[in-house]
C-alpha atoms as a PDB file:
ATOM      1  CA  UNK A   1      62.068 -20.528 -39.044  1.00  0.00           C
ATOM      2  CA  UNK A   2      61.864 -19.197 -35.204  1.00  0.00           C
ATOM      3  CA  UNK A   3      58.888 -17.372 -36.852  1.00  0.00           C
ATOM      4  CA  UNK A   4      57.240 -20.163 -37.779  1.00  0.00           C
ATOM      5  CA  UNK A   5      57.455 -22.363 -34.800  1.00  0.00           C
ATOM      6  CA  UNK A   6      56.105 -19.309 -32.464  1.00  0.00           C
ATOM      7  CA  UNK A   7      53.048 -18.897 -34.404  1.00  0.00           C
ATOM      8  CA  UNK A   8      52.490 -22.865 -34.617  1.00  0.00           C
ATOM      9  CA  UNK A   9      52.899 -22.799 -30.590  1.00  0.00           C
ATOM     10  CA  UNK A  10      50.513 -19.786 -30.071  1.00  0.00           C
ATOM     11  CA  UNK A  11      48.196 -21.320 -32.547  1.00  0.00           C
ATOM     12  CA  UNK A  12      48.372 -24.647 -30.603  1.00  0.00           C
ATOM     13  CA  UNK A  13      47.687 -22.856 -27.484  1.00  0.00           C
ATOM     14  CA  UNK A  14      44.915 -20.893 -28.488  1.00  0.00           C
ATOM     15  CA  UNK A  15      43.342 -24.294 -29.881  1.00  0.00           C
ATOM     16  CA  UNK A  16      43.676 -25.861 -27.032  1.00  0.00           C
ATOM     17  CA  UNK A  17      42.434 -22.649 -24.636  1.00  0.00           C
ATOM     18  CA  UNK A  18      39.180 -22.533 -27.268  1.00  0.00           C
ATOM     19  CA  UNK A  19      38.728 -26.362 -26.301  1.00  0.00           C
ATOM     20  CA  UNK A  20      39.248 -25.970 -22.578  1.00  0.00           C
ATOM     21  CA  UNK A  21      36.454 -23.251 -22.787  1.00  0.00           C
ATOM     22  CA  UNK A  22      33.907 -24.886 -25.546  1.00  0.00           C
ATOM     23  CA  UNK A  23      34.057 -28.109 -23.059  1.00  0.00           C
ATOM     24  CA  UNK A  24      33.410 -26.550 -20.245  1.00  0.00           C
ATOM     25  CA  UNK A  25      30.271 -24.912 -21.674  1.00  0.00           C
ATOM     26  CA  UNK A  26      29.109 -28.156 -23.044  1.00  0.00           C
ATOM     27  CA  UNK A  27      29.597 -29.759 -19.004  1.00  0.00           C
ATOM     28  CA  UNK A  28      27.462 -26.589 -17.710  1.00  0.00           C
ATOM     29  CA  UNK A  29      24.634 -26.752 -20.061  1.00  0.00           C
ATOM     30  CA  UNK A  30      24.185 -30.751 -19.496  1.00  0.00           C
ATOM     31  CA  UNK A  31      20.168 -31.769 -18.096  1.00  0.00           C
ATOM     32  CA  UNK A  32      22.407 -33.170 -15.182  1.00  0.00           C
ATOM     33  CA  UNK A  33      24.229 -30.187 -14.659  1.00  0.00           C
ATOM     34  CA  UNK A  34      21.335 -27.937 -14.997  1.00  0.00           C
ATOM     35  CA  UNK A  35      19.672 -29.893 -12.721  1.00  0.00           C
ATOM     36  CA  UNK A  36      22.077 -29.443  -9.888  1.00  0.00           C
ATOM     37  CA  UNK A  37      22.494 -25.834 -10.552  1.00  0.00           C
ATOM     38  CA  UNK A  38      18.588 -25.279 -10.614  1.00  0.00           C
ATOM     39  CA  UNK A  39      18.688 -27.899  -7.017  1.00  0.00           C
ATOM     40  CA  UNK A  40      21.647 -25.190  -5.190  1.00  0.00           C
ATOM     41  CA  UNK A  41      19.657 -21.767  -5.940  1.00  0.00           C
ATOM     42  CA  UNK A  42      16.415 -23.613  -4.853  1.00  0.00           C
ATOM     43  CA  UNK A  43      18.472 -24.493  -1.500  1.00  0.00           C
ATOM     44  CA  UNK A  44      19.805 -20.891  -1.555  1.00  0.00           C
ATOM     45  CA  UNK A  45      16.340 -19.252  -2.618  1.00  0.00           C
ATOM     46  CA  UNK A  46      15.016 -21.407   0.612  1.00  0.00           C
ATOM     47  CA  UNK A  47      17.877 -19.946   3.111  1.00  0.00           C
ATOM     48  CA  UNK A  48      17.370 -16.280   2.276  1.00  0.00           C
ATOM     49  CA  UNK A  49      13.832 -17.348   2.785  1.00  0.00           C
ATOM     50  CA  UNK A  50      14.231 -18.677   5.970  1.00  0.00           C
ATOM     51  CA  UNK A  51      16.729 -15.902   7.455  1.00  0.00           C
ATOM     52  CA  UNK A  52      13.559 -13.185   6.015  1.00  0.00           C
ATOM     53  CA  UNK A  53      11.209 -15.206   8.069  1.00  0.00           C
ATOM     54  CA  UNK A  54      13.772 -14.870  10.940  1.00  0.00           C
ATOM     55  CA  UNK A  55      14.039 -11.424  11.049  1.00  0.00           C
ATOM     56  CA  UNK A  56      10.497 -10.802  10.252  1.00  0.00           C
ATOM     57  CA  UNK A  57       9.299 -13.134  13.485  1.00  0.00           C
ATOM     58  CA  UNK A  58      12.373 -11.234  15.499  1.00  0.00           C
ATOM     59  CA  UNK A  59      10.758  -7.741  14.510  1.00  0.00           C
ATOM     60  CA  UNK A  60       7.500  -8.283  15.362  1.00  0.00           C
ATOM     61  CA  UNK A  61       8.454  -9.593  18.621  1.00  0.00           C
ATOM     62  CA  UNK A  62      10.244  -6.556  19.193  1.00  0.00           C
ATOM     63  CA  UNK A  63       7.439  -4.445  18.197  1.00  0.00           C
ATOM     64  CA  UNK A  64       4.931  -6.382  20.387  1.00  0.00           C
ATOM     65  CA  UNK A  65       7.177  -5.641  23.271  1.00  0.00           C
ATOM     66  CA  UNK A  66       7.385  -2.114  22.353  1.00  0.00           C
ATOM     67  CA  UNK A  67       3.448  -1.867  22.050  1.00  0.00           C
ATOM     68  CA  UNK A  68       3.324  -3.836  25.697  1.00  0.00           C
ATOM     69  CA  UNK A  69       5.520  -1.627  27.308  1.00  0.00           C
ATOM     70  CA  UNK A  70       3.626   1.660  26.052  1.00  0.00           C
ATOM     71  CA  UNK A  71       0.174   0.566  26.818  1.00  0.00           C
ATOM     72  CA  UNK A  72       1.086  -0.509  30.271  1.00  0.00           C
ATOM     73  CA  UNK A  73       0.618  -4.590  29.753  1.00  0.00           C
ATOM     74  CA  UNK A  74       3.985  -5.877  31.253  1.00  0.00           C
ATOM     75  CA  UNK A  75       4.050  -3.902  34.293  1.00  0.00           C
ATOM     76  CA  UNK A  76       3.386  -5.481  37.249  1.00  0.00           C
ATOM     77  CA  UNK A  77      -0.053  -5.798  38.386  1.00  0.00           C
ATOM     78  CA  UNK A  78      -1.191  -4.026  41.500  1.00  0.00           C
ATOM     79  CA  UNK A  79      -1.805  -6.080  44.594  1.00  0.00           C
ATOM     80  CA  UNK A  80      -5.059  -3.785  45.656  1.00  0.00           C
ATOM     81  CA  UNK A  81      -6.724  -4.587  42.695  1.00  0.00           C
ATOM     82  CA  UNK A  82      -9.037  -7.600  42.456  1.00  0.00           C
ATOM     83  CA  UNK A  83      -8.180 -10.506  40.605  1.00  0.00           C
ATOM     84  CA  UNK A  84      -9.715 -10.347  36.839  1.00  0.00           C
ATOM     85  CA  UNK A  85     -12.939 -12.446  36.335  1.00  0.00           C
ATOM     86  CA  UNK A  86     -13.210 -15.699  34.237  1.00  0.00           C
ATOM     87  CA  UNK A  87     -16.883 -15.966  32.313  1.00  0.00           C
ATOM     88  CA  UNK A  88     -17.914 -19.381  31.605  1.00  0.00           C
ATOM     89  CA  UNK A  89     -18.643 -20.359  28.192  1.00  0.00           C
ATOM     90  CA  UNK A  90     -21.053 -23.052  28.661  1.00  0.00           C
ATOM     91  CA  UNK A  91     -24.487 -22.391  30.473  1.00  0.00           C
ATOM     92  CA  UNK A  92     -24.986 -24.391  33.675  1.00  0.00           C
ATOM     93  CA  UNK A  93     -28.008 -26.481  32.472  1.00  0.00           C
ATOM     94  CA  UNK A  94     -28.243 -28.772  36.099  1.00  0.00           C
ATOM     95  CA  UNK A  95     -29.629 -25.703  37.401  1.00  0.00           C
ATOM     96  CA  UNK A  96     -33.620 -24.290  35.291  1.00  0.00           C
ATOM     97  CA  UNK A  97     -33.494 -20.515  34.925  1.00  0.00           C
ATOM     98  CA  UNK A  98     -35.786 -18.749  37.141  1.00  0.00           C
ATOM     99  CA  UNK A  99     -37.170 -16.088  34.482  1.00  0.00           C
ATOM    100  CA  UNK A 100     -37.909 -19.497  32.430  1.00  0.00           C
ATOM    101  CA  UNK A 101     -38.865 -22.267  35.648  1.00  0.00           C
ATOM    102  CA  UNK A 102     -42.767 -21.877  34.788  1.00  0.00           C
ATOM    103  CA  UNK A 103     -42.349 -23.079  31.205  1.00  0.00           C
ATOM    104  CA  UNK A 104     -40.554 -25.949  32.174  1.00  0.00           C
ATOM    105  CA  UNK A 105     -41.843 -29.244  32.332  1.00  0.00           C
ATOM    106  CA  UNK A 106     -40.322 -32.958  32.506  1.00  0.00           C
ATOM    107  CA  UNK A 107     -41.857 -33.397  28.535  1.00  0.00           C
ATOM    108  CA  UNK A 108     -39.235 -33.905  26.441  1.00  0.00           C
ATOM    109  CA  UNK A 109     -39.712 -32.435  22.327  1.00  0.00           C
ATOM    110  CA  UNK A 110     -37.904 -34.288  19.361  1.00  0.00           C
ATOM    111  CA  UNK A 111     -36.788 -31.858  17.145  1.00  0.00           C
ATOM    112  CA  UNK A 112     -35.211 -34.440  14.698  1.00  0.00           C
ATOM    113  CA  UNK A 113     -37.655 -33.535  11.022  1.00  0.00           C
ATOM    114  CA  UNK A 114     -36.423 -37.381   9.770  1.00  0.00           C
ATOM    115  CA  UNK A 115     -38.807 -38.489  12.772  1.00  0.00           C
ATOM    116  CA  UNK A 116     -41.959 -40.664  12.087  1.00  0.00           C
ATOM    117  CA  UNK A 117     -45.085 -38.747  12.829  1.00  0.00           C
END
């Protein structure tokens, strides 16, 4: 009889382990659940992403330091040397050109092709 009643209980248990597990499957593999799963490695995916982009920003400003330092740009600059020159990018046009002055006059030209001839 003690026989008996031992294998019931370790049948019961088993049974009821198997049920635990089978449920918990079923709650994992539901479109909400999958969802959410899918939603936290996306948010991990974008962390990892992130710290990369971290360390790859933090390594190049290393490296551009290093480069600096070995071709001389961060030391200071020398007082006797003049002071670098700044090239305008637009032409003075107040002022005609004295290679051009002779071809100048006040006549204005259209250049406009949608003009009435």
């Amino acid at each position: 009889m003690f026989r008996r009643t031992f294998w019931f209980t370790a049948g019961a248990a088993a049974g009821v382990w198997a049920t635990t597990k089978v449920n918990r499957k079923l709650k994992k593999l539901t479109p909400e659940s999958l969802a959410a799963q899918a939603a936290n490695k996306a948010i991990e995916a974008g962390h990892r992403l992130k710290d990369f982009a971290l360390d790859v920003r933090n390594g190049m400003a290393e490296r551009e330091a290093e480069l600096g330092d070995a071709l001389g740009l961060s030391a200071p600059v020398d007082a006797e040397l003049p002071a670098q020159r700044r090239f305008s990018a637009i032409e003075n046009t107040n002022t005609p050109h004295t290679k051009h002055a002779k071809y100048l006059d006040n006549t204005t030209y259209s250049y406009n092709r949608n003009e009435d001839h």
